[in-house]
N, C-alpha and C. Protein backbone atom coordinates (compact mmCIF):
# COMPACT_ATOMS: atom_id res chain seq x y z
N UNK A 1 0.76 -35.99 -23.08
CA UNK A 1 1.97 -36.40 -22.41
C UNK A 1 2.49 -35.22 -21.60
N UNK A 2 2.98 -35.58 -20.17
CA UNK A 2 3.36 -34.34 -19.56
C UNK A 2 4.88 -34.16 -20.03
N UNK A 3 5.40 -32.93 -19.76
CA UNK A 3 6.82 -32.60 -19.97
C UNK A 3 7.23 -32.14 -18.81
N UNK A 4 8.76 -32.27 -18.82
CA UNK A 4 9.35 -31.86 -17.68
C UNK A 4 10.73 -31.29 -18.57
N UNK A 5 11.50 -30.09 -17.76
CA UNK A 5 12.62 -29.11 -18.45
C UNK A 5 13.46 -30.20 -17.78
N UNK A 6 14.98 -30.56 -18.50
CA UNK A 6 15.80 -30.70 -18.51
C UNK A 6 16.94 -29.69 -18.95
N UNK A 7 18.08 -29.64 -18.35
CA UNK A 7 19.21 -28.59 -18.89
C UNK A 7 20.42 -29.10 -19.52
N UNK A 8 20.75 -29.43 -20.68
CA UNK A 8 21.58 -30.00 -21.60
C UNK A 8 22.52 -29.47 -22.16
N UNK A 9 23.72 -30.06 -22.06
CA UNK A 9 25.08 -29.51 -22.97
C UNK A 9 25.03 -29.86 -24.40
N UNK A 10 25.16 -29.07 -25.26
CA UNK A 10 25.55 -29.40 -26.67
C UNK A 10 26.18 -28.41 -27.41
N UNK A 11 26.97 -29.17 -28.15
CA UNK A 11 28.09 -28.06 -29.20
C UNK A 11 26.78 -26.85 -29.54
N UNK A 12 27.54 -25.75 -29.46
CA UNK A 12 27.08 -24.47 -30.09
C UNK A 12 26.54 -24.62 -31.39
N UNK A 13 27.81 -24.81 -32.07
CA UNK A 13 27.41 -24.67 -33.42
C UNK A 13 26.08 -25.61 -33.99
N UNK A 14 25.89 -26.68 -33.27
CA UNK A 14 24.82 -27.62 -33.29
C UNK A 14 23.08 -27.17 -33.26
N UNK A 15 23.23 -26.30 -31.60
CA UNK A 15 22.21 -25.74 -31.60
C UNK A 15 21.93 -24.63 -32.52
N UNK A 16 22.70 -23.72 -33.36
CA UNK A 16 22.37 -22.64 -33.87
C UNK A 16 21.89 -23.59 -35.56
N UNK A 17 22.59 -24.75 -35.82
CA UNK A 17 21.75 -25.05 -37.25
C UNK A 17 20.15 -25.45 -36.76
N UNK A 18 20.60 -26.18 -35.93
CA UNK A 18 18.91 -26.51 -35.56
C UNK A 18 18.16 -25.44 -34.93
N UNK A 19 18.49 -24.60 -34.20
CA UNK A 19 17.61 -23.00 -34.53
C UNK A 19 17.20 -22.45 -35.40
N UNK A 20 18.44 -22.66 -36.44
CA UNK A 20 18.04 -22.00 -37.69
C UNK A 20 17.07 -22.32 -38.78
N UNK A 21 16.90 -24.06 -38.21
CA UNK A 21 15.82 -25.06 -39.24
C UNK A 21 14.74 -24.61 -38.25
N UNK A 22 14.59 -24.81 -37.02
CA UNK A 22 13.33 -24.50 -36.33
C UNK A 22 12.43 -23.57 -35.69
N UNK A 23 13.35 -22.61 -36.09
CA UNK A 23 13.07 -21.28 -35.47
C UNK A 23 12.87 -21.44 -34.06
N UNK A 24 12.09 -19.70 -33.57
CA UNK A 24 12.07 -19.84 -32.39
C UNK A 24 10.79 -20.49 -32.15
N UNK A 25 11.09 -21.35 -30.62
CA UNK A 25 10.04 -22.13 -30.32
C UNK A 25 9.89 -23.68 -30.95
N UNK A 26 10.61 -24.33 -31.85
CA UNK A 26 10.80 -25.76 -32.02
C UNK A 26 11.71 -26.20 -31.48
N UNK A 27 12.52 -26.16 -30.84
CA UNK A 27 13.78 -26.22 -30.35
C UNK A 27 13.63 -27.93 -29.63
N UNK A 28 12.70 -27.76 -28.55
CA UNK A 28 12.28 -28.58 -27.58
C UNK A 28 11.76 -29.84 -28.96
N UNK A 29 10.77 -29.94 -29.42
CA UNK A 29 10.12 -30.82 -30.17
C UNK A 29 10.97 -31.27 -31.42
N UNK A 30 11.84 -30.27 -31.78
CA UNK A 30 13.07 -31.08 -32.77
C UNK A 30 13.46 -32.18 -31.70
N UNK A 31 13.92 -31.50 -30.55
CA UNK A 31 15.38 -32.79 -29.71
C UNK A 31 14.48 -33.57 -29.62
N UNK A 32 13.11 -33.41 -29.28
CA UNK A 32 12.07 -34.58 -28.26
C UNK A 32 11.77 -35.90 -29.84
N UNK A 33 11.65 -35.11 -30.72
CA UNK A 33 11.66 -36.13 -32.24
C UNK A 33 12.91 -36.94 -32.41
N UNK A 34 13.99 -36.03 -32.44
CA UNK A 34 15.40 -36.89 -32.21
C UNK A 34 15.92 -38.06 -30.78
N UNK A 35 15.07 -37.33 -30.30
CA UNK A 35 15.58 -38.46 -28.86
C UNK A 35 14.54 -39.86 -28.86
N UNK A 36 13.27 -39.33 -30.01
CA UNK A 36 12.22 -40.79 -30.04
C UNK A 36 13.02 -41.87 -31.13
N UNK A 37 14.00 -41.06 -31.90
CA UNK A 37 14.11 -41.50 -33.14
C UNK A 37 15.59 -42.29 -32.68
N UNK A 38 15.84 -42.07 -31.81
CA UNK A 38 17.19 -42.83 -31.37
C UNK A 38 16.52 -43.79 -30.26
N UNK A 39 15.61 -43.46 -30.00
CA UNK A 39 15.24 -44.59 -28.97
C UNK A 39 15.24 -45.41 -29.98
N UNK A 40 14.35 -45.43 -30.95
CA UNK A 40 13.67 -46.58 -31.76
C UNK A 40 14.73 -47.47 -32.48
N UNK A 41 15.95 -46.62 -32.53
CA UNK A 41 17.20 -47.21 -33.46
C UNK A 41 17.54 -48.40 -32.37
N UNK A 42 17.84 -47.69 -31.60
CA UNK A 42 18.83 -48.82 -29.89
C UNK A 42 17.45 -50.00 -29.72
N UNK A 43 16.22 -49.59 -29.68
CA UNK A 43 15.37 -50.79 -29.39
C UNK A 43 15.69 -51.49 -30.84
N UNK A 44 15.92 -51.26 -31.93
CA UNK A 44 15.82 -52.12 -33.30
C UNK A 44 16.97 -52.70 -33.14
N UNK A 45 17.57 -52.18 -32.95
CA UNK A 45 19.59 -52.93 -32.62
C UNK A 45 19.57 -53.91 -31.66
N UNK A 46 19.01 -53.74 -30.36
CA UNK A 46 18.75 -54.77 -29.32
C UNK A 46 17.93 -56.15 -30.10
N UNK A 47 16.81 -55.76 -30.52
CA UNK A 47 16.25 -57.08 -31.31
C UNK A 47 16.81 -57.91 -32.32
N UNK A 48 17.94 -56.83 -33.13
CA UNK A 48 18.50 -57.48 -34.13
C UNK A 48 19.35 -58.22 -33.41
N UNK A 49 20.48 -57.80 -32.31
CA UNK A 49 21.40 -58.68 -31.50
C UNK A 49 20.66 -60.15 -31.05
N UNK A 50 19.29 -59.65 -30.32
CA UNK A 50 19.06 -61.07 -29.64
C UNK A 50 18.72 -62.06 -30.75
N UNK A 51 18.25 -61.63 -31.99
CA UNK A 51 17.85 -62.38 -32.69
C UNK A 51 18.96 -63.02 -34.05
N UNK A 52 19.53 -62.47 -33.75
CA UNK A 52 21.58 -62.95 -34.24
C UNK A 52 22.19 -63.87 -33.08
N UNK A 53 21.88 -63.56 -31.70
CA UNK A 53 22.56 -64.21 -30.93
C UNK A 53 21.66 -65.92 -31.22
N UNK A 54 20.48 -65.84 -31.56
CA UNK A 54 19.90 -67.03 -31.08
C UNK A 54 19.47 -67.60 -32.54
N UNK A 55 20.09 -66.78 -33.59
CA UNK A 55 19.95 -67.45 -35.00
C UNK A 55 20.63 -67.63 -35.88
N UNK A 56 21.99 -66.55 -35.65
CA UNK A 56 23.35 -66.33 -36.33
C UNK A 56 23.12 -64.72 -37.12
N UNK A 57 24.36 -64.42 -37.53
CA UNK A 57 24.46 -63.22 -38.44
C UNK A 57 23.35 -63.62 -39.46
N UNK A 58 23.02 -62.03 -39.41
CA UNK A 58 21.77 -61.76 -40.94
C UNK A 58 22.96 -62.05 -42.31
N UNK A 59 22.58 -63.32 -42.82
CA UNK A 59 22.84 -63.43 -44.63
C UNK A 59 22.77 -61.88 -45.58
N UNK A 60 23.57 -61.08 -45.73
CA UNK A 60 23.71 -59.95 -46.40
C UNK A 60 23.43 -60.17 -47.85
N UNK A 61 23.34 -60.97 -48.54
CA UNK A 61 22.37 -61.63 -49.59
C UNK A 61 20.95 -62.01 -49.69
N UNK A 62 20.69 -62.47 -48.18
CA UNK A 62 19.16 -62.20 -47.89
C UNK A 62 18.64 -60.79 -47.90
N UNK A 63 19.40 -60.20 -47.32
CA UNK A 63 19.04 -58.49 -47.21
C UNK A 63 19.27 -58.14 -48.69
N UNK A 64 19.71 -58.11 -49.58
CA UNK A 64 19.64 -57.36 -50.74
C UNK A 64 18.62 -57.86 -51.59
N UNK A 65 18.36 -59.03 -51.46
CA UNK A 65 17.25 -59.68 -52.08
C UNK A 65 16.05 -59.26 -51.49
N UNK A 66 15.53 -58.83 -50.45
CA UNK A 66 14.55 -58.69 -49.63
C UNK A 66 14.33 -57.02 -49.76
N UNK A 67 15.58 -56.15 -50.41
CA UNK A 67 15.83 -54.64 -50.71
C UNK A 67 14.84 -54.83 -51.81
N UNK A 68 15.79 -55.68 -52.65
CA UNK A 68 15.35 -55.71 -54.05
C UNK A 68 13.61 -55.89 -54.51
N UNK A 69 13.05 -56.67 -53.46
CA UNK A 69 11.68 -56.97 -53.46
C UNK A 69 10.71 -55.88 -53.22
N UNK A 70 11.07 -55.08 -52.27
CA UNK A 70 10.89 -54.04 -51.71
C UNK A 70 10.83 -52.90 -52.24
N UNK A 71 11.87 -52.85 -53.45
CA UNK A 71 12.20 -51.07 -54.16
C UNK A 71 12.88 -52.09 -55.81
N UNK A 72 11.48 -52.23 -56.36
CA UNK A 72 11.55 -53.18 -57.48
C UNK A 72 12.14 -52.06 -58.90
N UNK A 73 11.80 -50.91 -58.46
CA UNK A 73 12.35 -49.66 -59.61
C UNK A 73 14.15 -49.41 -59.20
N UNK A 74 14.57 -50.09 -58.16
CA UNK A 74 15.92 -50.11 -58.09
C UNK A 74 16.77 -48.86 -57.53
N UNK A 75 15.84 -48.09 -57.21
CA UNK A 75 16.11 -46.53 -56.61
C UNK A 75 17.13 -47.01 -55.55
N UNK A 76 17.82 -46.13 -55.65
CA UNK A 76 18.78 -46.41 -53.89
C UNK A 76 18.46 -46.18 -52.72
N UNK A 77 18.85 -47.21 -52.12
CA UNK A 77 17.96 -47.45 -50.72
C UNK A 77 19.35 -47.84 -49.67
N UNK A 78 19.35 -46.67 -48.44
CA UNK A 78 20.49 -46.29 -47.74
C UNK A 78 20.36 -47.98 -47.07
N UNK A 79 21.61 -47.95 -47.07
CA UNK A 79 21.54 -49.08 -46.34
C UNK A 79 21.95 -49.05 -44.55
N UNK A 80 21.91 -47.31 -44.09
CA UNK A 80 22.11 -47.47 -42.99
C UNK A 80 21.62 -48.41 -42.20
């Protein structure tokens, strides 16, 4: 994949924890992981909308039952 530099504002204090997790030289490939990982959220949100718009709200009882199937040892599972 080619890359191209972009020049970005962000809180200080922001960049220096994530310096501090990535040292020098991850800098670029932390944000480029975070910026795939928010793509993927907004594309999952878009599908969930169209598919609420054209089926109704997700049953929040279906979802815990479908948790529950899923993580049968009952461990906690974020529900972000």
């Amino acid at each position: 994949m080619s890359a191209r530099k972009y020049s970005v504002t962000i809180p200080e204090t922001l960049a220096e924890v994530v310096q501090a997790r990535v040292g020098k030289g991850g800098f670029s490939a932390y944000v480029t992981a975070a910026l795939q990982r928010q793509i993927e959220r907004d594309n999952l949100r878009e599908l969930i909308e169209a598919a609420e718009s054209q089926h109704g709200p997700v049953d929040q009882a279906d979802v815990a039952a479908k948790r529950a199937l899923l993580n049968p040892g009952g461990d906690a599972i974020s529900a972000a």
